[in-house]
Protein backbone atom coordinates (compact mmCIF):
# COMPACT_ATOMS: atom_id res chain seq x y z
CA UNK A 1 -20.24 -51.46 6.81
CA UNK A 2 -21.89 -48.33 5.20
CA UNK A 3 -25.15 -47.74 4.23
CA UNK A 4 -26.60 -45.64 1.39
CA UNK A 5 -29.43 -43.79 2.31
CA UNK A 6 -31.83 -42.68 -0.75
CA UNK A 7 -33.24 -39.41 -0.57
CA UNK A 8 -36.46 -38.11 -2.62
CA UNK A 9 -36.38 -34.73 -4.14
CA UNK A 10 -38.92 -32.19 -3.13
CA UNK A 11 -40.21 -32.52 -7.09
CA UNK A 12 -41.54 -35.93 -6.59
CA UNK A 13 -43.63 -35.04 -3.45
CA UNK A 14 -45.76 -32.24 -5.29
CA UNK A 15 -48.34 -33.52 -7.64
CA UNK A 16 -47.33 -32.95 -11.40
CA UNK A 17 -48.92 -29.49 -12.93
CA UNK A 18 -51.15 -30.01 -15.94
CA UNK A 19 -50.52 -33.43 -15.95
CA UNK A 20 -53.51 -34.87 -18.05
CA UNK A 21 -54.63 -38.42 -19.44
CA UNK A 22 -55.76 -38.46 -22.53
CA UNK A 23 -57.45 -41.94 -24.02
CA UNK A 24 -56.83 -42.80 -26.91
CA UNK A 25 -59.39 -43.98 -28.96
CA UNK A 26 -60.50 -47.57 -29.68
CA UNK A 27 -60.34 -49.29 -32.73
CA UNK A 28 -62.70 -51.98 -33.16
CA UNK A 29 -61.66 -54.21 -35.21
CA UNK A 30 -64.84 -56.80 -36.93
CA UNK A 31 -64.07 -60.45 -35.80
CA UNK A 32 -64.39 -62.60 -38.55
CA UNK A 33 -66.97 -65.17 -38.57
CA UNK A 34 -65.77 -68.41 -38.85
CA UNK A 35 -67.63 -70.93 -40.94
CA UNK A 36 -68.62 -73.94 -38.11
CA UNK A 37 -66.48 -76.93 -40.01
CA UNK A 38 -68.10 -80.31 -40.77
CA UNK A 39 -67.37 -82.96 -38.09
CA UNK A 40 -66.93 -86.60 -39.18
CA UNK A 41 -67.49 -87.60 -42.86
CA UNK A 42 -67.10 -85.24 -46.01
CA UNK A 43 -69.97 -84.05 -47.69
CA UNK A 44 -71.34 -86.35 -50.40
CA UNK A 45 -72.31 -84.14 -53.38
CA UNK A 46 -74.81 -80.97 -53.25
CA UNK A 47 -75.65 -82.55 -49.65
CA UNK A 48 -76.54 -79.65 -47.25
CA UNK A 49 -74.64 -80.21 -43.30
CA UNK A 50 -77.09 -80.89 -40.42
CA UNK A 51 -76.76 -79.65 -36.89
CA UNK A 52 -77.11 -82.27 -34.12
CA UNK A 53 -77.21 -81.81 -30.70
CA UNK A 54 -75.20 -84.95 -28.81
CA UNK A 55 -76.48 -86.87 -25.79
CA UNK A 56 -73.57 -88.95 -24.99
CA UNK A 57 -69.83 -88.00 -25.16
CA UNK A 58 -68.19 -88.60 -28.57
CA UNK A 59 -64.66 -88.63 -29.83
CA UNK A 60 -64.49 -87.62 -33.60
CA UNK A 61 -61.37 -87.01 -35.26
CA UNK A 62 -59.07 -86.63 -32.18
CA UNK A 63 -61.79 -83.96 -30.74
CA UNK A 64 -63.79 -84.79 -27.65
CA UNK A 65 -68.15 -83.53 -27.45
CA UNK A 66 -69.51 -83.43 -24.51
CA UNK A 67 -73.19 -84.19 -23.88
CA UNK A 68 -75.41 -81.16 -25.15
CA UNK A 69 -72.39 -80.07 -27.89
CA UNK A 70 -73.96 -79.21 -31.03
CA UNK A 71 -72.13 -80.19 -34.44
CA UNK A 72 -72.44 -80.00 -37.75
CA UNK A 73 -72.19 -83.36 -39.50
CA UNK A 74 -73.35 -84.44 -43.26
CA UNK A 75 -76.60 -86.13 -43.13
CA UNK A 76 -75.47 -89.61 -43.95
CA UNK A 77 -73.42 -88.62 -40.98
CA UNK A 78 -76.11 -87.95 -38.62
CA UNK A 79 -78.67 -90.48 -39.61
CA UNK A 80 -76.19 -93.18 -38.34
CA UNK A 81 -75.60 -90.91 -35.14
CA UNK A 82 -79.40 -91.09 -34.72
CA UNK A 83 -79.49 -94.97 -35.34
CA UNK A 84 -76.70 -95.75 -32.65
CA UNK A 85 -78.43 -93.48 -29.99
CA UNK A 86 -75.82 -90.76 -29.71
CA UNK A 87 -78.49 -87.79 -30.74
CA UNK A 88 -81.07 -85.83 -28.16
CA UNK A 89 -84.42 -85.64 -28.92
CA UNK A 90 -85.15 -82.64 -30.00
């Protein structure tokens, strides 16, 4: 059985000469902000969304909220949240 024996060359023992790192420079790029999308019913009309803060866990639409979520809903929306208790008081 033979075995092959690797040798380094002298090259790759010496540090490189003049070898520097140059960064180049970052490019921020704006995130785009995201309008927060209405949970639950549409909005009815010229009827402006209101944000409610959850005390129980809710499924709407396939998406769980955990206690202390905060979600935008249409008022009709959140008045009936408010009746059945699932609102903080705030």
């Amino acid at each position: 059985m033979t075995t092959i024996k690797k040798t380094t060359t002298a090259s790759s023992d010496t540090p490189a000469e003049n070898s520097t790192v140059t960064a180049a420079p970052l490019e921020t790029t704006p995130t785009p902000v995201v309008a927060a999308a209405v949970v639950g019913p549409a909005l009815v009309g010229d009827a402006v969304p209101q944000t409610v803060v959850l005390s129980h866990h809710l499924r709407i639409g396939g998406t769980d909220y955990a206690p202390g979520d905060k979600i935008l809903v249409s008022p009709d929306y959140a008045r009936r949240l408010r009746a059945q208790g699932y609102t903080a008081r705030t």
